[in-house]
N, C-alpha and C. Protein backbone atom coordinates (compact mmCIF):
# COMPACT_ATOMS: atom_id res chain seq x y z
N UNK A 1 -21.12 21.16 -135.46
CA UNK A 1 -21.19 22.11 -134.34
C UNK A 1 -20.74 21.41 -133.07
N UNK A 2 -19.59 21.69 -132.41
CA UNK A 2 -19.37 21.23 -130.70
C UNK A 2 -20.48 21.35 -129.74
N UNK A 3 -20.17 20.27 -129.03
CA UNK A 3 -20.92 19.62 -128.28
C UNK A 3 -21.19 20.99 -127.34
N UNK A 4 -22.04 21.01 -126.65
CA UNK A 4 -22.79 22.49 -125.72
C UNK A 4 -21.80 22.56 -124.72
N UNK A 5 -20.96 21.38 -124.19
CA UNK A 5 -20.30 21.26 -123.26
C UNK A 5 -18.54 21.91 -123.23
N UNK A 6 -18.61 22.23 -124.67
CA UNK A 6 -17.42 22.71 -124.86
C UNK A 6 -17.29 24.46 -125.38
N UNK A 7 -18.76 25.14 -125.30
CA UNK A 7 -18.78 26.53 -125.22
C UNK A 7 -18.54 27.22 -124.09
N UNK A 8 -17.83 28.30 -124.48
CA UNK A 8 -17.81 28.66 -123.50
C UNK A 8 -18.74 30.11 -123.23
N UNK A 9 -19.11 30.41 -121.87
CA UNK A 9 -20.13 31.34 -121.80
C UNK A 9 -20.71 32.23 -122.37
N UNK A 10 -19.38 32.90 -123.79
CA UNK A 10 -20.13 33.37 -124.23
C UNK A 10 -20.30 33.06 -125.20
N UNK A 11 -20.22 31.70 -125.98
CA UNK A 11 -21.04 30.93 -126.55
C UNK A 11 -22.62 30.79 -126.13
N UNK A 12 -21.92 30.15 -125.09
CA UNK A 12 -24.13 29.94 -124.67
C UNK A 12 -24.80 30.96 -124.23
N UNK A 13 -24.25 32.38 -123.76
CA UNK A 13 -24.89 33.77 -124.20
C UNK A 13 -25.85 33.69 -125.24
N UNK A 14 -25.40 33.27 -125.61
CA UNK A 14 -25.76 33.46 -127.45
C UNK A 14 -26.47 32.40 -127.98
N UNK A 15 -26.20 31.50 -127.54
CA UNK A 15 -27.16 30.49 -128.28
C UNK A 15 -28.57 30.58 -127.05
N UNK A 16 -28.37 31.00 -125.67
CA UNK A 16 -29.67 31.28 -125.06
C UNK A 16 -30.35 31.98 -125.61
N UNK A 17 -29.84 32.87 -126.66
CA UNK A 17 -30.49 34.31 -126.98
C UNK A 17 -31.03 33.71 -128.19
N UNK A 18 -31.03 32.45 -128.45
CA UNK A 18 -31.53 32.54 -129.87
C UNK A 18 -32.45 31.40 -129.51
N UNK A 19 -32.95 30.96 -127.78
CA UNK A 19 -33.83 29.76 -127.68
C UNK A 19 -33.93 29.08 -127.63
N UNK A 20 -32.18 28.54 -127.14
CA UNK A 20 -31.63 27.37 -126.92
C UNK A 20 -31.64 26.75 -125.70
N UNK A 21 -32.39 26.25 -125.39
CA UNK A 21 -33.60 25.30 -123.54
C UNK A 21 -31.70 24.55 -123.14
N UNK A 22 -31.21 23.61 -124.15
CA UNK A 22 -29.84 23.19 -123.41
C UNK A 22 -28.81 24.31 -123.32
N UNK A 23 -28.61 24.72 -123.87
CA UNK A 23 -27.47 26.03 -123.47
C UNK A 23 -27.90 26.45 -122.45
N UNK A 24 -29.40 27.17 -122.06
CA UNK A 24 -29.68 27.50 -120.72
C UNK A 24 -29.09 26.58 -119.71
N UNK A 25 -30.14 25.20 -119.70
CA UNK A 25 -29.83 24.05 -118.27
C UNK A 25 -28.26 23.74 -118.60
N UNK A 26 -27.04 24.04 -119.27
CA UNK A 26 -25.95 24.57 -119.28
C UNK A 26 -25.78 25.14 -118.25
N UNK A 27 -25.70 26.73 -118.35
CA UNK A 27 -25.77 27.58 -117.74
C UNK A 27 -26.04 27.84 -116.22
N UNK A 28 -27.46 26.81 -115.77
CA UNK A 28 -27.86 26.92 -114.71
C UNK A 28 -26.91 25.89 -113.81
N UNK A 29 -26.98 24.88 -114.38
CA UNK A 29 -25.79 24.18 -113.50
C UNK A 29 -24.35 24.54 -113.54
N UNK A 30 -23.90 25.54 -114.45
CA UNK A 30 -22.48 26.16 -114.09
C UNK A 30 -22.80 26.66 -113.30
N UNK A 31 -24.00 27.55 -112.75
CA UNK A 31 -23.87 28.78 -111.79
C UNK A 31 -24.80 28.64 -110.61
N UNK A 32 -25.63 27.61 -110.83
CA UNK A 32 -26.75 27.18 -109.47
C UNK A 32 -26.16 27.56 -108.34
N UNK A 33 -25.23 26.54 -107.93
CA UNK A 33 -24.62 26.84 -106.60
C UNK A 33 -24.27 27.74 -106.15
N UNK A 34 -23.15 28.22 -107.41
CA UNK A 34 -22.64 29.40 -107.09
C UNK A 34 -22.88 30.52 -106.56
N UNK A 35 -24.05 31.06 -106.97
CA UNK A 35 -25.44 32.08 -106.92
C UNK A 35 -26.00 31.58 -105.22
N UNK A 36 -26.68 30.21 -105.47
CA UNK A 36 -27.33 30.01 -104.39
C UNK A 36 -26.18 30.42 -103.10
N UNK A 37 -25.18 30.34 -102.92
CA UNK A 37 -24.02 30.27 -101.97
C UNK A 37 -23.93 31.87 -101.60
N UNK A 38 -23.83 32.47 -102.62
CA UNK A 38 -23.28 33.52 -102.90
C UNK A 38 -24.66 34.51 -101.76
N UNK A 39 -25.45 34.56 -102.54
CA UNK A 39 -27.19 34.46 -101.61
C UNK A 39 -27.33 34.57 -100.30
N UNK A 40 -26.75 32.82 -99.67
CA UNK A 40 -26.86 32.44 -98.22
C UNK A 40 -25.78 32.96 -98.07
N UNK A 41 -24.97 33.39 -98.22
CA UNK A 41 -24.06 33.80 -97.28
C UNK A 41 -24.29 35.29 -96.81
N UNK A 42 -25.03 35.90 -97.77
CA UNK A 42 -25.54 37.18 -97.01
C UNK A 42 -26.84 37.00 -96.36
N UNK A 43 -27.52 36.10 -96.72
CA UNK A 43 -29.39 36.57 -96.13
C UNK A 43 -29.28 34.98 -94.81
N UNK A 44 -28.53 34.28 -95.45
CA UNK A 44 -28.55 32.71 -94.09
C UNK A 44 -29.96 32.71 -94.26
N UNK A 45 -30.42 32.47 -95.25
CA UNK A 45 -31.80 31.70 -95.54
C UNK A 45 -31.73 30.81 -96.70
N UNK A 46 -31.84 29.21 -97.18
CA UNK A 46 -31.77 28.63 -97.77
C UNK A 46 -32.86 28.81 -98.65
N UNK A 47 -34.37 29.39 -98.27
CA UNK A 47 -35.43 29.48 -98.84
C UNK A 47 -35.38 30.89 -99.63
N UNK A 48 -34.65 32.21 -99.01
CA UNK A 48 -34.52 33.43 -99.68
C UNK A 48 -33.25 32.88 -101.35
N UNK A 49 -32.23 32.24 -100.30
CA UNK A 49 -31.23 31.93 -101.54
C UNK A 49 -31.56 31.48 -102.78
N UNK A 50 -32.64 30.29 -102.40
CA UNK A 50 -33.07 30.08 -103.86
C UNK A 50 -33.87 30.64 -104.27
N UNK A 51 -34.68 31.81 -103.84
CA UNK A 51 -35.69 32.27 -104.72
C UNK A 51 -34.58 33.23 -105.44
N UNK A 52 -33.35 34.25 -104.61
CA UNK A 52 -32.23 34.76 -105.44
C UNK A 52 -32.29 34.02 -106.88
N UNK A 53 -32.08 32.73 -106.96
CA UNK A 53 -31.49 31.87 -107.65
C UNK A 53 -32.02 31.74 -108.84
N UNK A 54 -33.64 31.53 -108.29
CA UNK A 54 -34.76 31.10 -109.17
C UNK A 54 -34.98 32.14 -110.00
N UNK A 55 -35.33 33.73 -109.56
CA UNK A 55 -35.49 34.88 -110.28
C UNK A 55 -34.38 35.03 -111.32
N UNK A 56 -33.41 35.07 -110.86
CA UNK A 56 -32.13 35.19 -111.44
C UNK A 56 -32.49 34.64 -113.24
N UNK A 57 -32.55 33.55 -112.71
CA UNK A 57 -32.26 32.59 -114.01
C UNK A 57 -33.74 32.79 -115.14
N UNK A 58 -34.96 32.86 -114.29
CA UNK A 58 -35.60 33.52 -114.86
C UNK A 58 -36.08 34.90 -115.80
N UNK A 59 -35.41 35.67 -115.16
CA UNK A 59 -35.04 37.11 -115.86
C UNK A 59 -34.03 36.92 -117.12
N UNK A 60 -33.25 36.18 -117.01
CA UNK A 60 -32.31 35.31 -117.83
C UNK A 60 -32.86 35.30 -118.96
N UNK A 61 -34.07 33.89 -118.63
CA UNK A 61 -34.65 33.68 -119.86
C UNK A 61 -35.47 34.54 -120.28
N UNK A 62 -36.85 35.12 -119.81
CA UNK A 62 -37.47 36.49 -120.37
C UNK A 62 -36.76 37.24 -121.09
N UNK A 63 -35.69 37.61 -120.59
CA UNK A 63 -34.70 38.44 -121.13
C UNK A 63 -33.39 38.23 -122.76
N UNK A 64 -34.09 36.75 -122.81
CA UNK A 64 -32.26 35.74 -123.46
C UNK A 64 -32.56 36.93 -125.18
N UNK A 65 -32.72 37.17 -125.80
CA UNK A 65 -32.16 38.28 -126.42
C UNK A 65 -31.39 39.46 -126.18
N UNK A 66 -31.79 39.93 -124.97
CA UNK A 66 -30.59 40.75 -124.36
C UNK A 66 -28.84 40.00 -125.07
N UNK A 67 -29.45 39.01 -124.28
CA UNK A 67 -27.88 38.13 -124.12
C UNK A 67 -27.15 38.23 -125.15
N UNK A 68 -27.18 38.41 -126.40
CA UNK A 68 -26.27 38.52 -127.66
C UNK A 68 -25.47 39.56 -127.61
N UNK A 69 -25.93 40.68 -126.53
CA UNK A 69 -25.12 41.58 -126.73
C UNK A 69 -23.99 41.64 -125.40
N UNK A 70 -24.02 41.06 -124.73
CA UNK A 70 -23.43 40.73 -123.64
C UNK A 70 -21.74 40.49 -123.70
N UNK A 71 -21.05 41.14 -123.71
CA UNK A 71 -19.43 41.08 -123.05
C UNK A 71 -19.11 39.99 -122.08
N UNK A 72 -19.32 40.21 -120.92
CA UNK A 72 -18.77 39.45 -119.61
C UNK A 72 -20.06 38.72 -119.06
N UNK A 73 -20.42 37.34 -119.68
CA UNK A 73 -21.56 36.71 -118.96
C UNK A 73 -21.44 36.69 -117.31
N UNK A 74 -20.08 36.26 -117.11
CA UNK A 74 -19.84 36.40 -115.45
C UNK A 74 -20.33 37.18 -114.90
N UNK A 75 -19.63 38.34 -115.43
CA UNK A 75 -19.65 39.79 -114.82
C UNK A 75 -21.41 40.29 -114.72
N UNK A 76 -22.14 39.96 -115.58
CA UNK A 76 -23.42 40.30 -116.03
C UNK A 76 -24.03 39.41 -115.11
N UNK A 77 -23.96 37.86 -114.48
CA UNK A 77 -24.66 37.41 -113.89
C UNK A 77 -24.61 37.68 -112.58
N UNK A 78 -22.98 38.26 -112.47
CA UNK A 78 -23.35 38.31 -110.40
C UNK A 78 -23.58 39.74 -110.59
N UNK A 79 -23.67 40.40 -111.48
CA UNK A 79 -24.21 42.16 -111.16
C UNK A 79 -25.38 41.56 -110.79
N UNK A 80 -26.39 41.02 -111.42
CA UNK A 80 -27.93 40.53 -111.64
C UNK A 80 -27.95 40.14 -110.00
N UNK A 81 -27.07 39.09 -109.24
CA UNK A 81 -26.97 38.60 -108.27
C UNK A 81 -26.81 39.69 -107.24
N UNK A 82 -26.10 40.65 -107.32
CA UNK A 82 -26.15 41.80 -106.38
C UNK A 82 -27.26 42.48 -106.48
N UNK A 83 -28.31 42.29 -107.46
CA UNK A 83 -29.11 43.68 -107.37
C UNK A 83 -30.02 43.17 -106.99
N UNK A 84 -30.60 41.73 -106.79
CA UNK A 84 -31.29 41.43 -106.22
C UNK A 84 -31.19 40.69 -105.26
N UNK A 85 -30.04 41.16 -104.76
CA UNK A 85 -30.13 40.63 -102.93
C UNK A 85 -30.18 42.07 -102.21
N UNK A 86 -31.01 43.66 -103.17
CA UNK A 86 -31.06 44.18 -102.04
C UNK A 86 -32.94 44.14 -101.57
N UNK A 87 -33.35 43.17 -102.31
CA UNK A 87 -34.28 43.05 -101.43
C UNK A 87 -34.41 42.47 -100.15
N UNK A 88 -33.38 41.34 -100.25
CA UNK A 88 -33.11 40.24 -99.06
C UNK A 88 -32.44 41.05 -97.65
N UNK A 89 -31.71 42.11 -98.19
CA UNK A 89 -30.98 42.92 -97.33
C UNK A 89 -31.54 43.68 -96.66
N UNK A 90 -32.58 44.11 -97.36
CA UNK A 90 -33.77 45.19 -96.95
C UNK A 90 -34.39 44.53 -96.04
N UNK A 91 -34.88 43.75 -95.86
CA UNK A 91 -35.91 42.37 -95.07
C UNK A 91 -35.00 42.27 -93.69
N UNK A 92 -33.55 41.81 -93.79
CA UNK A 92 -33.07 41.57 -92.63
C UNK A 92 -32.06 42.55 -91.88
N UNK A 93 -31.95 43.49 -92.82
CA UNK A 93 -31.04 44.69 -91.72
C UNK A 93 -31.86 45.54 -90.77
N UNK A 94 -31.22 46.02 -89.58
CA UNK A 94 -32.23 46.86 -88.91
C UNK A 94 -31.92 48.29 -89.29
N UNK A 95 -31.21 48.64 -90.03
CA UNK A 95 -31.30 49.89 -91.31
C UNK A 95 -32.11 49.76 -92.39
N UNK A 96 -32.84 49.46 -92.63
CA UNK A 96 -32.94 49.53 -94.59
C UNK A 96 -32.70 50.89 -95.06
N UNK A 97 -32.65 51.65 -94.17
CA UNK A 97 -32.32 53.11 -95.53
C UNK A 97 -31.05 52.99 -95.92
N UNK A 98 -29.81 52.03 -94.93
CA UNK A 98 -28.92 52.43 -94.89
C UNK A 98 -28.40 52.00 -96.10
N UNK A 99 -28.94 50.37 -96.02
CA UNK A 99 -28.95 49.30 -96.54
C UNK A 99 -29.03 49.86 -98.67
N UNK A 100 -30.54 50.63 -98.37
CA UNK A 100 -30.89 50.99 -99.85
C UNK A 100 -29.91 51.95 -100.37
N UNK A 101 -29.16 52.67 -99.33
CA UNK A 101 -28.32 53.95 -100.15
C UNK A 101 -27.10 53.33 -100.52
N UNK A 102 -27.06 51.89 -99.86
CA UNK A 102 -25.91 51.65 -100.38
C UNK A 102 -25.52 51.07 -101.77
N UNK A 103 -26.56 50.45 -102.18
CA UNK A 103 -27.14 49.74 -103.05
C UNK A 103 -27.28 50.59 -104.18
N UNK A 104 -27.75 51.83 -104.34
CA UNK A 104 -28.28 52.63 -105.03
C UNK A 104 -27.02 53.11 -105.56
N UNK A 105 -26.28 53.39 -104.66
CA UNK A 105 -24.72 53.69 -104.78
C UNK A 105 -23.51 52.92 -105.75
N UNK A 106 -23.55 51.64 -105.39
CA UNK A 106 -23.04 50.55 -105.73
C UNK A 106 -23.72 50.08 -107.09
N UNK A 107 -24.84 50.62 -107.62
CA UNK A 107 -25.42 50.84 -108.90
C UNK A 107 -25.32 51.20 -109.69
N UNK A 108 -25.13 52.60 -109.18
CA UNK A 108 -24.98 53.72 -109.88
C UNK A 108 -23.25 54.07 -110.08
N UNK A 109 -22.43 53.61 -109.37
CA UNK A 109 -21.21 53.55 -109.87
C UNK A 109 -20.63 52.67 -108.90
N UNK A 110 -19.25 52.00 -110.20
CA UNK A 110 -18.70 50.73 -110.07
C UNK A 110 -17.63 50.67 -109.57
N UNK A 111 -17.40 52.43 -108.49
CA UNK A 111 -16.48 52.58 -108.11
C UNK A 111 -16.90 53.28 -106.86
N UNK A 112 -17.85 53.06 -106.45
CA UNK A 112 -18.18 52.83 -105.14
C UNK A 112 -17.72 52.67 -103.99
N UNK A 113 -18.04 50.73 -103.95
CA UNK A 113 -17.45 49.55 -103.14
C UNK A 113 -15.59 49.83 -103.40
N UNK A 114 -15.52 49.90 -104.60
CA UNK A 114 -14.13 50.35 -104.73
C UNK A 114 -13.23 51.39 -103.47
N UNK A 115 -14.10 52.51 -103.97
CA UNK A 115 -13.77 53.36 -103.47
C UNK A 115 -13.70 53.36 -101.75
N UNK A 116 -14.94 52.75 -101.08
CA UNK A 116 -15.08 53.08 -99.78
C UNK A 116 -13.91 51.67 -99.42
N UNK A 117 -13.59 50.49 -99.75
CA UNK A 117 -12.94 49.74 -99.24
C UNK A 117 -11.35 50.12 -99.34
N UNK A 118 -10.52 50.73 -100.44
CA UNK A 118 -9.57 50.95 -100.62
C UNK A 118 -9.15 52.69 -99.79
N UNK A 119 -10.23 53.13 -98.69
CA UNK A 119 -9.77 54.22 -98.14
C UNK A 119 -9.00 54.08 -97.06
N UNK A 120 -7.82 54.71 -96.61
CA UNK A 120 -6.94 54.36 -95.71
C UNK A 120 -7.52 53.55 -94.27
N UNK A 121 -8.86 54.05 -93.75
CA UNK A 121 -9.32 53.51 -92.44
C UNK A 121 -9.64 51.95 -92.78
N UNK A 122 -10.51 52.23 -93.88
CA UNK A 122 -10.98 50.54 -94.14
C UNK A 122 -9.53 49.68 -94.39
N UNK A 123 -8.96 49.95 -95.03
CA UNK A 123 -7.74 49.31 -95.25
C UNK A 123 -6.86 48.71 -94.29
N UNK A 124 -7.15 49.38 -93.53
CA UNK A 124 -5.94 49.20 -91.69
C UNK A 124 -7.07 48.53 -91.04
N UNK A 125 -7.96 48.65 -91.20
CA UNK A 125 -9.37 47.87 -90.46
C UNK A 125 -8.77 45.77 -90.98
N UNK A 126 -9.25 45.94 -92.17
CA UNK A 126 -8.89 44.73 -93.00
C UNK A 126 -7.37 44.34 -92.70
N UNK A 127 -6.25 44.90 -92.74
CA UNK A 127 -5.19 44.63 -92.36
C UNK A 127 -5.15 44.13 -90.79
N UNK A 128 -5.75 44.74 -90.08
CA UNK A 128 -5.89 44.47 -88.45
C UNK A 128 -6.10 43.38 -87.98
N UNK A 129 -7.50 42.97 -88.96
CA UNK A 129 -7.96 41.58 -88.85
C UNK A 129 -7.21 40.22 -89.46
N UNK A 130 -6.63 40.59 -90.65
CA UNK A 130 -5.66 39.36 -91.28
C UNK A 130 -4.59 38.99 -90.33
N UNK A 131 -4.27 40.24 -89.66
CA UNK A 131 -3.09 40.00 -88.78
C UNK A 131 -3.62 38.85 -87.71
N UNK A 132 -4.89 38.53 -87.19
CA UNK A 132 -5.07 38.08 -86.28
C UNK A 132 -4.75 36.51 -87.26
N UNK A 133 -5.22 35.94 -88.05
CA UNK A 133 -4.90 34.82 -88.81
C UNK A 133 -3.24 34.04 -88.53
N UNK A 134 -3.95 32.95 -88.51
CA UNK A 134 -2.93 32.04 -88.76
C UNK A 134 -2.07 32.33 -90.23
N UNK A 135 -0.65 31.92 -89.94
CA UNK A 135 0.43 32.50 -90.82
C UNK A 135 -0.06 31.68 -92.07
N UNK A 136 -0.88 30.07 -92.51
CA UNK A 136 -1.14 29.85 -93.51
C UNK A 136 -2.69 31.04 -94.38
N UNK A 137 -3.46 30.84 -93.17
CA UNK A 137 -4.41 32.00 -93.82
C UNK A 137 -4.14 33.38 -94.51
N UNK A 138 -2.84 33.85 -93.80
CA UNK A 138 -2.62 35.13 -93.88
C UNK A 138 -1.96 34.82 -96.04
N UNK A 139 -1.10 33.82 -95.71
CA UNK A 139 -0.83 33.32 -97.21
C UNK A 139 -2.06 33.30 -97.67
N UNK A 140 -2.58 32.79 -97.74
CA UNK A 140 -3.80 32.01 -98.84
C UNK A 140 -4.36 33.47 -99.25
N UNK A 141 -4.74 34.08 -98.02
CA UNK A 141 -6.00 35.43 -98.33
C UNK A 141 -4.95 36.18 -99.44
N UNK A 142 -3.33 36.31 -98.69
CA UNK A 142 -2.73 37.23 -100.20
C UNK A 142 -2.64 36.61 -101.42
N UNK A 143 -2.06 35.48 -101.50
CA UNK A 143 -2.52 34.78 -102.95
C UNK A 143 -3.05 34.84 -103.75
N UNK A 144 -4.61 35.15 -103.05
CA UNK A 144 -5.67 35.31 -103.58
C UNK A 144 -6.34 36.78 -103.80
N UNK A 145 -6.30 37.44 -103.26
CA UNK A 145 -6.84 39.16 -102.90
C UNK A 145 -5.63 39.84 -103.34
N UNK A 146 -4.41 39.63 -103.27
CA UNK A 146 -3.74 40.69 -103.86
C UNK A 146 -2.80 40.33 -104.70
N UNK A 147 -2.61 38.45 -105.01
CA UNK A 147 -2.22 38.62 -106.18
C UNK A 147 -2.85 37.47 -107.57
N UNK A 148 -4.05 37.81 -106.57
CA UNK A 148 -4.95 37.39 -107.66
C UNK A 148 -4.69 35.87 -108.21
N UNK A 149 -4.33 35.10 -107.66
CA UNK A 149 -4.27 33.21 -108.41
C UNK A 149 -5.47 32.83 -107.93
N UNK A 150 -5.76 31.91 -108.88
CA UNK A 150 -6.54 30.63 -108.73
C UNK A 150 -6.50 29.99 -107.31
N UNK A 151 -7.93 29.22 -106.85
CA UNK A 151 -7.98 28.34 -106.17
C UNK A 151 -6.73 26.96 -106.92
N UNK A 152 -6.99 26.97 -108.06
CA UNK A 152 -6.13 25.65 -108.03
C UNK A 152 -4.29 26.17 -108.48
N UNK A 153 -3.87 26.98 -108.31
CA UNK A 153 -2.88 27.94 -108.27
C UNK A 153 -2.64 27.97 -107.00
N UNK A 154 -3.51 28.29 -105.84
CA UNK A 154 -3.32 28.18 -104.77
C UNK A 154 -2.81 26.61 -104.12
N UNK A 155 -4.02 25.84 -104.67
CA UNK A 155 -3.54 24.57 -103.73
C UNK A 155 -2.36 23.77 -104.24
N UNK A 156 -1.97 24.03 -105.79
CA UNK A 156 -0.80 23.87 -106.03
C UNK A 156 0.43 24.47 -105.05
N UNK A 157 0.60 25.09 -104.73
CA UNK A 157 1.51 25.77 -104.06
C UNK A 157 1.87 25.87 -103.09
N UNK A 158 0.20 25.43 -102.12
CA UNK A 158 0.58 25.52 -100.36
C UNK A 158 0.59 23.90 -100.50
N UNK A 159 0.47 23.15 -101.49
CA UNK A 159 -0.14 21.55 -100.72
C UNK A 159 -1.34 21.38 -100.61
N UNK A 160 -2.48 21.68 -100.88
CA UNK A 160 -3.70 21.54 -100.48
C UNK A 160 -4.74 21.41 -101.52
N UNK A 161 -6.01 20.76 -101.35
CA UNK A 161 -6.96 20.45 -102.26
C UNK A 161 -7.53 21.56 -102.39
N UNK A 162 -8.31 21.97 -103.59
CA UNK A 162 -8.89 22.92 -104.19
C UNK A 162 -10.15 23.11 -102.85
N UNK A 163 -10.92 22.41 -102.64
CA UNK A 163 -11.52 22.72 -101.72
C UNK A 163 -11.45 23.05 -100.68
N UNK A 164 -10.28 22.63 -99.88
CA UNK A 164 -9.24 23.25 -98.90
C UNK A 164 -9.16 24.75 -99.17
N UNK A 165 -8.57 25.11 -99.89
CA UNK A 165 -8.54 26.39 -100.42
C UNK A 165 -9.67 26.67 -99.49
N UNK A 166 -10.68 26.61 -100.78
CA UNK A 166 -12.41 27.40 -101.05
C UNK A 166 -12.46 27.93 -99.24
N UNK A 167 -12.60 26.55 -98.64
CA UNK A 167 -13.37 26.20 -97.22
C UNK A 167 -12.57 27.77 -96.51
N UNK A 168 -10.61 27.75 -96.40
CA UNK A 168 -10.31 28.17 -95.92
C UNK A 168 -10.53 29.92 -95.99
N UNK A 169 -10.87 30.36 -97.34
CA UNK A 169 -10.79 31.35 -97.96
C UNK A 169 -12.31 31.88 -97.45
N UNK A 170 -13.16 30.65 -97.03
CA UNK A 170 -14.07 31.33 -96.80
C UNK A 170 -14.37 31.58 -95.39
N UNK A 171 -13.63 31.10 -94.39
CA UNK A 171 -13.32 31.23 -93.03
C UNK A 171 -12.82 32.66 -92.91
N UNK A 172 -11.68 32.84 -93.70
CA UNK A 172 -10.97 33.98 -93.92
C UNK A 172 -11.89 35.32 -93.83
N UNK A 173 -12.38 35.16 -95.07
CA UNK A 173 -13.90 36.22 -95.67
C UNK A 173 -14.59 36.48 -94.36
N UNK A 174 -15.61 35.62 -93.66
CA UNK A 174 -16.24 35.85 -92.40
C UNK A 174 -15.44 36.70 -91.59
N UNK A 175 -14.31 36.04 -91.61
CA UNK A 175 -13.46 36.96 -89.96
C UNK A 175 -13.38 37.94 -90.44
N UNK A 176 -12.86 38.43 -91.43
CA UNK A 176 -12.56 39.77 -91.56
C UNK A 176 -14.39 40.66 -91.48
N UNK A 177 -15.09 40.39 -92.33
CA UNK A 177 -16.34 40.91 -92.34
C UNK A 177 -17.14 40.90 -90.55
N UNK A 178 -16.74 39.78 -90.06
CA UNK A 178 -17.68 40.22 -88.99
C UNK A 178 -16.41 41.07 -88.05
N UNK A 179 -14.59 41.14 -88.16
CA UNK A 179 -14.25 42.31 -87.84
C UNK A 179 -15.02 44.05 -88.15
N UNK A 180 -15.20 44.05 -89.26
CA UNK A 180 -15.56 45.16 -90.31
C UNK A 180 -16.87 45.66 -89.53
N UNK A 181 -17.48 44.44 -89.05
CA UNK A 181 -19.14 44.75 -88.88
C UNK A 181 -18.95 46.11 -87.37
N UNK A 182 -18.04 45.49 -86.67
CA UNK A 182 -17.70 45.81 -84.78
C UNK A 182 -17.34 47.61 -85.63
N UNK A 183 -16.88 47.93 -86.58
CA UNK A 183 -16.90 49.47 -87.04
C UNK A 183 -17.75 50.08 -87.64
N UNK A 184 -18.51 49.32 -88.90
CA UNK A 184 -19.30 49.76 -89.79
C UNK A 184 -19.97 48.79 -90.29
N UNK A 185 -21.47 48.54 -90.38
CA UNK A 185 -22.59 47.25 -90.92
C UNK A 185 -22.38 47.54 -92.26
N UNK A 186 -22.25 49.03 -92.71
CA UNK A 186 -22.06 49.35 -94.02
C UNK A 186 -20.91 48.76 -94.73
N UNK A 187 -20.05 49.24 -94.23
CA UNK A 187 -18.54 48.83 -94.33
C UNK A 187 -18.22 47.19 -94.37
N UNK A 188 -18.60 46.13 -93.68
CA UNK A 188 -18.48 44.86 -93.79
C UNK A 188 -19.55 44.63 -94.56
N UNK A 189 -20.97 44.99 -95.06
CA UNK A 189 -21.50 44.26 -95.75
C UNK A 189 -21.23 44.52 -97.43
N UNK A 190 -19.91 46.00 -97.83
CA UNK A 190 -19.79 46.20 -99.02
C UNK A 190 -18.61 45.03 -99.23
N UNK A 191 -17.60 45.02 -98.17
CA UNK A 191 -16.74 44.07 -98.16
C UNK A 191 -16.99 42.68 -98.31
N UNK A 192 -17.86 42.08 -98.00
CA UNK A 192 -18.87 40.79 -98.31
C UNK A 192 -19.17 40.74 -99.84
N UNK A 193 -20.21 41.91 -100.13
CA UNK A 193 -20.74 41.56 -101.37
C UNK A 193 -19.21 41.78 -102.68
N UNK A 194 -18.52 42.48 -102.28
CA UNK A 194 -16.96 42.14 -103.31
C UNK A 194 -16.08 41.12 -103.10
N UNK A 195 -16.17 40.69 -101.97
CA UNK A 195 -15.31 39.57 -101.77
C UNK A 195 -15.65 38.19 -102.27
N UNK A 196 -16.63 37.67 -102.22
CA UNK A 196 -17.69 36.90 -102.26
C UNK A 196 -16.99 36.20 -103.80
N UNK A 197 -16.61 36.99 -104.95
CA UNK A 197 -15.83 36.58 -105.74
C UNK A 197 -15.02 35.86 -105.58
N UNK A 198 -13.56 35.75 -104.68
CA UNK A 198 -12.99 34.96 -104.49
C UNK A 198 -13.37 33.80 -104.25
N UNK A 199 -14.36 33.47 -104.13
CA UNK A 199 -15.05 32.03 -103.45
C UNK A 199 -15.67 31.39 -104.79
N UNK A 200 -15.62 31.47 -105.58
CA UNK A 200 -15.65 31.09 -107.37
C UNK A 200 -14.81 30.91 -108.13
């Protein structure tokens, strides 16, 4: 049997599901950060982020029979990651109704966030703001958002270290979102929680 280090996720899906303690601590260190990051960047609490983090992985395990049946571990772990940052959201917006309908929304269909970001206003909103970017940012963000490459696809190409990338991409992300915010809190914080991908 290969070493744990050479499955891939949805390998250790599966071997979590059957009670496997290393496939988990696997797991948690592929995605610790990730999660935790993902977290602070909406709530800017290091102490909320990791409890995100902590539950997360917990429900995980309570749950690791689920896991066999699982398609997209990715996809399945940052859904998990969105649904419980709308408690964190709830805590620090000065909406929460607004906050919960959006959530409820974004739940209940996966075409939502889709939908409200790809409508002509939001679109020219987001366009408005890239424009303000420097001509390398304005590259990097399309690279990445509309034609979809890799961080290391990216830094192949402009010259730059993979982390270069990340850092810049995530400079990028902010400006546009706290543009988004000056129209709609709703509107930049759906744009946040989809974007937030690129940064992985």
């Amino acid at each position: 049997m290969p070493p744990i280090k050479q499955y891939n996720e949805n390998a250790l899906f599966l071997r979590i599901a059957e009670g496997d303690e290393k496939a988990f601590r696997v797991l948690f260190d592929q995605y610790r950060e990730r999660l935790f990051f993902f977290a602070w960047q909406l709530c800017h609490s290091a102490v909320d982020a990791e409890e995100v983090v902590q539950d997360i992985f917990l429900k995980l395990w309570e749950n690791r029979a689920r896991l066999a049946d699982v398609d997209f571990p990715r996809k399945y772990i940052y859904m998990m990651a969105r649904n419980r940052t709308l408690d964190l959201l709830s805590r620090i917006s000065k909406n929460r109704q607004m906050i919960h309908e959006v959530w409820v929304n974004m739940s209940q269909s996966d075409h939502f966030a889709d939908s409200l970001l790809n409508a002509n206003e939001s679109q020219q909103l987001i366009r408005q703001a890239v424009s303000q970017l420097s001509e390398k940012k304005q590259t990097i963000f399309t690279l990445s958002r509309q034609q979809g490459k890799t961080h290391q696809e990216i830094a192949g190409q402009m010259g730059l270290s993979v982390q270069t990338v990340k850092n810049i991409l995530t400079e990028i992300l902010k400006h546009i979102k706290a543009a988004l915010a000056h129209h709609s809190e709703l509107l930049a914080i759906v744009f946040w929680v989809q974007a937030c991908s690129l940064l992985f």
